[in-house]
C-alpha atoms as a PDB file:
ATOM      1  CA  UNK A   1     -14.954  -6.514  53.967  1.00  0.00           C
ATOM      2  CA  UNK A   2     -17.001  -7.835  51.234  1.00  0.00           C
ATOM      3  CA  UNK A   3     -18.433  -4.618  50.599  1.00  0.00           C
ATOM      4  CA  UNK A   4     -15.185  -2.926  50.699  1.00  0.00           C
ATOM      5  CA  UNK A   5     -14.154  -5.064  47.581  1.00  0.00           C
ATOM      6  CA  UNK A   6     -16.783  -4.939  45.417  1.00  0.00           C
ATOM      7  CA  UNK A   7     -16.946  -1.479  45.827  1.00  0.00           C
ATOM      8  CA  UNK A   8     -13.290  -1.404  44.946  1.00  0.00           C
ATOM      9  CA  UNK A   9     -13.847  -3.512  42.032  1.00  0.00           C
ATOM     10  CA  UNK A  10     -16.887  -1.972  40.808  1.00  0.00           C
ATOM     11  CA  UNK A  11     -14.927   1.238  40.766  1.00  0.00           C
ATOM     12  CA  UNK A  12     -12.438  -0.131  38.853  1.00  0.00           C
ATOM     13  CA  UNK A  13     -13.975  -1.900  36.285  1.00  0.00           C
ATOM     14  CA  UNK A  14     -15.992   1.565  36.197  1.00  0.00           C
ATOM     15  CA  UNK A  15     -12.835   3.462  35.315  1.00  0.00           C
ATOM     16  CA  UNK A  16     -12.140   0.906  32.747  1.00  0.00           C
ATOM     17  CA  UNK A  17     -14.820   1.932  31.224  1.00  0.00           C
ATOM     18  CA  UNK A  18     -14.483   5.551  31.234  1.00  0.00           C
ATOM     19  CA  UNK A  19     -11.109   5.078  29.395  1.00  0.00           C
ATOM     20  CA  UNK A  20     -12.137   2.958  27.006  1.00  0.00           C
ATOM     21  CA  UNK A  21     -14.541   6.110  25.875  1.00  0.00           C
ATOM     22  CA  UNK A  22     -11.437   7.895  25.307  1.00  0.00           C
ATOM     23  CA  UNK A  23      -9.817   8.697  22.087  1.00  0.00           C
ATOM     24  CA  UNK A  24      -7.140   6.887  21.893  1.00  0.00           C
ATOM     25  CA  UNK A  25      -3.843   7.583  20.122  1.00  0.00           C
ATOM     26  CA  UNK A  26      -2.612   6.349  17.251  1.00  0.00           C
ATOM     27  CA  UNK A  27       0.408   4.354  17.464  1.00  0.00           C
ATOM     28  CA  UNK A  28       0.812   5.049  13.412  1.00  0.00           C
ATOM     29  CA  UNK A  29       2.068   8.101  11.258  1.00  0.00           C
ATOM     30  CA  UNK A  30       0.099   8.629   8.030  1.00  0.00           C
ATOM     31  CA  UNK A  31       1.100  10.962   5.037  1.00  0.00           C
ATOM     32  CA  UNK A  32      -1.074  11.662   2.370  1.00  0.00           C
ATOM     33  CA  UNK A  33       0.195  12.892  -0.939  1.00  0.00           C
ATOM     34  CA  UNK A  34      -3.788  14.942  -1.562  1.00  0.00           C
ATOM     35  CA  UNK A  35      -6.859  14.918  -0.686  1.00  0.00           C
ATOM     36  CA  UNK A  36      -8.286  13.329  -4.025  1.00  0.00           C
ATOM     37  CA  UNK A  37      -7.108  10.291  -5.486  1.00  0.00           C
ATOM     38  CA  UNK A  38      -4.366  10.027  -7.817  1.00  0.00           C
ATOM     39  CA  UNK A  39      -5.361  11.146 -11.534  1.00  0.00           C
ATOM     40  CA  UNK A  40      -4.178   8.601 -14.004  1.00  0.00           C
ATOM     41  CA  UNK A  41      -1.459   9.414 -16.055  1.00  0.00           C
ATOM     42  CA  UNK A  42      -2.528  10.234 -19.558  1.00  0.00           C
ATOM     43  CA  UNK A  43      -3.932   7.066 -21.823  1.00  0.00           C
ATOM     44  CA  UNK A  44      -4.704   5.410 -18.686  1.00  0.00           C
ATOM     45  CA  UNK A  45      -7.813   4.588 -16.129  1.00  0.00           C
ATOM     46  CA  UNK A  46      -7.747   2.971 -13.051  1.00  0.00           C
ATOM     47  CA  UNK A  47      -7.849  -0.408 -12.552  1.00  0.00           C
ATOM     48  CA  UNK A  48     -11.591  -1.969 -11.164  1.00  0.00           C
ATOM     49  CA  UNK A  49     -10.819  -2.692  -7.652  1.00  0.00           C
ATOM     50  CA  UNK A  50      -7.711  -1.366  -7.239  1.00  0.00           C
ATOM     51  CA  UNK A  51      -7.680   2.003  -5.839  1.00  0.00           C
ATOM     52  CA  UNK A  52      -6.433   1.491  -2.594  1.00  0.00           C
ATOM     53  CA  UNK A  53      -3.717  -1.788  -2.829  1.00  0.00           C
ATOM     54  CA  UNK A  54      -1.690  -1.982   0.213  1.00  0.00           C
ATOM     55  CA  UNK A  55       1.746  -3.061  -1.129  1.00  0.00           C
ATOM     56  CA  UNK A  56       2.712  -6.987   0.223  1.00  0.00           C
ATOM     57  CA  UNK A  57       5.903  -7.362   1.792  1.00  0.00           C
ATOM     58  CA  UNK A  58       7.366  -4.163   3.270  1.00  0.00           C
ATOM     59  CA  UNK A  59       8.249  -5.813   6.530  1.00  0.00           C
ATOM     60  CA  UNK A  60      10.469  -7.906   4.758  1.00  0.00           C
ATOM     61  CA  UNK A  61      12.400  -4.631   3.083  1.00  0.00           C
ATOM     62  CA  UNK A  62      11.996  -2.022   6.037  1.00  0.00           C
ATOM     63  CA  UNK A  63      15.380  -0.434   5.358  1.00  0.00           C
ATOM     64  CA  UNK A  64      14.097   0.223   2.187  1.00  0.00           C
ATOM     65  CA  UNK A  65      11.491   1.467   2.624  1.00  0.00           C
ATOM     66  CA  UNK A  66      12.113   3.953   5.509  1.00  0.00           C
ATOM     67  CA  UNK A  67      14.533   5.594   3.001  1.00  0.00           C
ATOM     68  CA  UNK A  68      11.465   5.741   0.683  1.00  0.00           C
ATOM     69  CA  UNK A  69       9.743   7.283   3.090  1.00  0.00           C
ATOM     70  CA  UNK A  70      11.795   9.696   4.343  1.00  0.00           C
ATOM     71  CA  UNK A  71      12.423  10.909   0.401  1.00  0.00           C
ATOM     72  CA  UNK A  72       8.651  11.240   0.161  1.00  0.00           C
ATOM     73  CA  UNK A  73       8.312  13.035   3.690  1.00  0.00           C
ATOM     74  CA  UNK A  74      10.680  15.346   2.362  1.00  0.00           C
ATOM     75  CA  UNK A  75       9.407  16.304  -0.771  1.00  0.00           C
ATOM     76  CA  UNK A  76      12.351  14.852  -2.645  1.00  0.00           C
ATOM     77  CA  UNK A  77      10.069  12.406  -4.687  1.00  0.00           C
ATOM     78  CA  UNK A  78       6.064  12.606  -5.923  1.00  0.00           C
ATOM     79  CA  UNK A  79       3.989  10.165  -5.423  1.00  0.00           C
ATOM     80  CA  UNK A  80       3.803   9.401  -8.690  1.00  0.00           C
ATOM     81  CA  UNK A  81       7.605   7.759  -9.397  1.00  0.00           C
ATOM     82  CA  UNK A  82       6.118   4.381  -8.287  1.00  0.00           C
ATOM     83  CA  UNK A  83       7.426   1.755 -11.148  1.00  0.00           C
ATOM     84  CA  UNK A  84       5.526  -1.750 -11.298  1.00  0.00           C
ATOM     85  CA  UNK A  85       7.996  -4.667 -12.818  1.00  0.00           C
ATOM     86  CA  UNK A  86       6.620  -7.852 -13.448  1.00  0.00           C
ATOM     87  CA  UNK A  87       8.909 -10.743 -12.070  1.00  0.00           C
ATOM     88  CA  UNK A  88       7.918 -13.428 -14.444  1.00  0.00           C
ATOM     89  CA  UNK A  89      11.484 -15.538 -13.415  1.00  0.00           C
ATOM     90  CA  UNK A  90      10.131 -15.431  -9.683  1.00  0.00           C
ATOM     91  CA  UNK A  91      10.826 -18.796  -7.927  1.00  0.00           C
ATOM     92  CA  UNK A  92       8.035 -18.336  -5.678  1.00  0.00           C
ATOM     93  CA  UNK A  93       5.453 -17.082  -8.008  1.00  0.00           C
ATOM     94  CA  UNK A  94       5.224 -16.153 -12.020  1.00  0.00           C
ATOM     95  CA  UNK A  95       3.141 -13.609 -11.393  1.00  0.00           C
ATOM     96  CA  UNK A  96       4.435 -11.318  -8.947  1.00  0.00           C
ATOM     97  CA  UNK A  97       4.324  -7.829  -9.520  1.00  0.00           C
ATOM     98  CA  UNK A  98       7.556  -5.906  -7.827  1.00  0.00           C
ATOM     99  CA  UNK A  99       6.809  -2.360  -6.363  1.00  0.00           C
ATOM    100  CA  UNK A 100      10.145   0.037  -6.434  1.00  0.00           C
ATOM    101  CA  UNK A 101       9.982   3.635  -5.733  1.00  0.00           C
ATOM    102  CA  UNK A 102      12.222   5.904  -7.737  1.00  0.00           C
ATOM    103  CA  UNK A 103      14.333   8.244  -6.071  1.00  0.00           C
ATOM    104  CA  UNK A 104      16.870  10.154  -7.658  1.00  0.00           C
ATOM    105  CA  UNK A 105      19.888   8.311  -7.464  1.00  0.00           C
ATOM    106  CA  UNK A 106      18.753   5.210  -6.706  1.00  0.00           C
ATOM    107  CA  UNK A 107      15.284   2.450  -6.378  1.00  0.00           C
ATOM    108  CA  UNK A 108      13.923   1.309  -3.661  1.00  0.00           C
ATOM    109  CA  UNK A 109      12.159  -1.901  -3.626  1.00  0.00           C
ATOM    110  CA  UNK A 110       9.333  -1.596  -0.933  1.00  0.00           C
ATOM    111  CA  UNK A 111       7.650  -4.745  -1.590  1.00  0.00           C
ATOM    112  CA  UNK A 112       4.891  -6.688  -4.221  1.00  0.00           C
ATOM    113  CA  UNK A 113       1.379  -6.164  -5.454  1.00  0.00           C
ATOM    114  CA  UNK A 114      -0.751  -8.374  -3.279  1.00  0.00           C
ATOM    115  CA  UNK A 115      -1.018 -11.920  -4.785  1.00  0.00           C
ATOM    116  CA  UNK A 116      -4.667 -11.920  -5.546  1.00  0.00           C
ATOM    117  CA  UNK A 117      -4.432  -8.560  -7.802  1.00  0.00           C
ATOM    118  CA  UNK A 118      -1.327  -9.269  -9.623  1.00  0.00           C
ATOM    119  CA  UNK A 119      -2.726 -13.305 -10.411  1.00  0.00           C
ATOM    120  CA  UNK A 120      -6.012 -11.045 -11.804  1.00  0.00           C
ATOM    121  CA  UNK A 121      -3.525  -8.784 -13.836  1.00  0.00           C
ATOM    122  CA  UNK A 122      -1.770 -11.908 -15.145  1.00  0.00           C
ATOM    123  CA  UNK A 123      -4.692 -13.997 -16.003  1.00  0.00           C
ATOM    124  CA  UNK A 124      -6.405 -11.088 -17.364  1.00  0.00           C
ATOM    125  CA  UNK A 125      -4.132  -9.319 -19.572  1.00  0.00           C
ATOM    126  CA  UNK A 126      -1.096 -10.163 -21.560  1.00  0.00           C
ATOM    127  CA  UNK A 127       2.303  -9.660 -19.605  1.00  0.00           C
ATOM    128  CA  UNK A 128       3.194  -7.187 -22.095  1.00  0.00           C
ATOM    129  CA  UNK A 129       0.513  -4.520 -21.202  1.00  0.00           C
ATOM    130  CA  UNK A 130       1.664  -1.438 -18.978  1.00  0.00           C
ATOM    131  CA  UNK A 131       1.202  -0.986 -15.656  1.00  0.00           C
ATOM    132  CA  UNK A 132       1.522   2.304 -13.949  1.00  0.00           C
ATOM    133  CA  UNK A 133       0.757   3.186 -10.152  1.00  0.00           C
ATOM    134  CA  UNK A 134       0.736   6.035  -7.610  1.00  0.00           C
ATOM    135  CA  UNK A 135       0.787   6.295  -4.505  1.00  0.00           C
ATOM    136  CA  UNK A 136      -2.611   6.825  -2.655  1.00  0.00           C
ATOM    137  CA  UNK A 137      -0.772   6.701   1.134  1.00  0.00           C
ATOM    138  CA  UNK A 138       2.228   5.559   3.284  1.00  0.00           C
ATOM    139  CA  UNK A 139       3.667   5.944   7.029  1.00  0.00           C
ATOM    140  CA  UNK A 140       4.944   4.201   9.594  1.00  0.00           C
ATOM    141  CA  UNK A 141       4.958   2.868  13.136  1.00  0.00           C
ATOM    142  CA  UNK A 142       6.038   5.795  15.293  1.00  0.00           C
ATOM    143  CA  UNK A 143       8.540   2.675  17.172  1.00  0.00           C
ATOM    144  CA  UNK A 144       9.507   2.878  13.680  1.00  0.00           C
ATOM    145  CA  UNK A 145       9.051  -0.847  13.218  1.00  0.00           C
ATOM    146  CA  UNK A 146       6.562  -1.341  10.312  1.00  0.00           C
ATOM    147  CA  UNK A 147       5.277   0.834   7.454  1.00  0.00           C
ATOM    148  CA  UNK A 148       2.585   0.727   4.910  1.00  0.00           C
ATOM    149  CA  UNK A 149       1.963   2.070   1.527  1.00  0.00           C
ATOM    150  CA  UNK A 150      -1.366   1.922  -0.429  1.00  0.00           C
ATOM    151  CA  UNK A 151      -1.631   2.758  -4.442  1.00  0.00           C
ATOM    152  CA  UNK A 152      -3.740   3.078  -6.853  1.00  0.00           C
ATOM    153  CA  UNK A 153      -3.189   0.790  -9.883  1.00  0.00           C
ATOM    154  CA  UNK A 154      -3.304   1.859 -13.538  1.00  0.00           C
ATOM    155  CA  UNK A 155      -3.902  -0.242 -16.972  1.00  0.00           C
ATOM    156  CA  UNK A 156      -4.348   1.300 -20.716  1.00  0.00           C
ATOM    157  CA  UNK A 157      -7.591   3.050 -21.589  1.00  0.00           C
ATOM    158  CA  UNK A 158     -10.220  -0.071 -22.830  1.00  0.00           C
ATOM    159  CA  UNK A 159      -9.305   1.413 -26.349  1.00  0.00           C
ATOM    160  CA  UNK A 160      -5.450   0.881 -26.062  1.00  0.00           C
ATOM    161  CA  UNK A 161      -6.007  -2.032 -23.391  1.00  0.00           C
ATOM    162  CA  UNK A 162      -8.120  -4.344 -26.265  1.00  0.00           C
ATOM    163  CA  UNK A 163      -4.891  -5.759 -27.861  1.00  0.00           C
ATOM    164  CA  UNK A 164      -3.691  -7.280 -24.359  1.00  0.00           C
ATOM    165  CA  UNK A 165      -6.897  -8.625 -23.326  1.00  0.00           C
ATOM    166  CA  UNK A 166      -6.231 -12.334 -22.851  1.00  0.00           C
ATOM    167  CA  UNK A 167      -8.744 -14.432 -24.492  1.00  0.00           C
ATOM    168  CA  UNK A 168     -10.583 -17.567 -23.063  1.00  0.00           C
ATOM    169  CA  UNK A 169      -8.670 -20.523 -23.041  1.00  0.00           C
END
């Protein structure tokens, strides 16, 4: 009997293992805009380290931004009509950096620049300076439950950039 069992169980914890060496599939649905990164838009460069931001916050606007996606699966928007607003009257934090994607009749607010980039952006450069961003990547859940977005960020060339360079305190 005891031979019966372990047999049994080494079988099974055998075919455990067998699936775990196959692929398995993705529970999420990805879109990619190209290939390449985004090219910044003209009299700008990327920002250092931020190529590839997820945006904060989506799961707290997921109507939103399953409309956002669906214009952008369809082809009704580029990647590119990504606005960045700074909320400097934002109760929760003076820095925060709103993400809305424009579609044609209307915005979508998908969610924030992660804390950590948009404190860097504030204590960095003067709250007047630019910002510009594209889209890198997005999808969703396929239960439909959560999405993501990635961008890359954009500030003025170091020549056009010098005049909102915050000095040291």
């Amino acid at each position: 009997m005891l031979k019966l069992l372990r047999a049994l169980l080494g079988r099974s914890k055998k075919s455990q293992r067998d699936n775990e060496d196959l692929p398995q599939e993705s529970q999420w649905i990805r879109w990619k805009p190209n290939v390449q990164p985004p090219a910044a838009p003209s009299g700008f460069v990327n920002l250092t380290g931020a190529t590839d931001v997820a945006v904060a916050g989506t799961s707290y606007r997921l109507d939103e931004c399953k409309v956002a996606i669906s214009a952008l699966k369809g082809g009704r928007v580029n990647a590119d009509t990504v606005s960045l607003i700074r909320e400097t009257d934002n109760p929760e934090d003076e820095n925060a950096v709103r993400v809305v994607v424009n579609l044609r009749h209307r915005t979508c607010h998908i969610g924030y620049l992660p804390r950590d980039i948009a404190d860097r952006i504030a204590h960095e450069f003067a709250k007047e300076m630019p910002l510009e961003a594209a889209l890198r990547e997005w999808g969703q859940k396929k239960s439909g439950d959560a999405v993501f977005f990635k961008l890359s960020l954009f500030v003025p060339s170091a020549k056009n950039r010098r005049k909102f360079i915050r000095k040291a305190e």
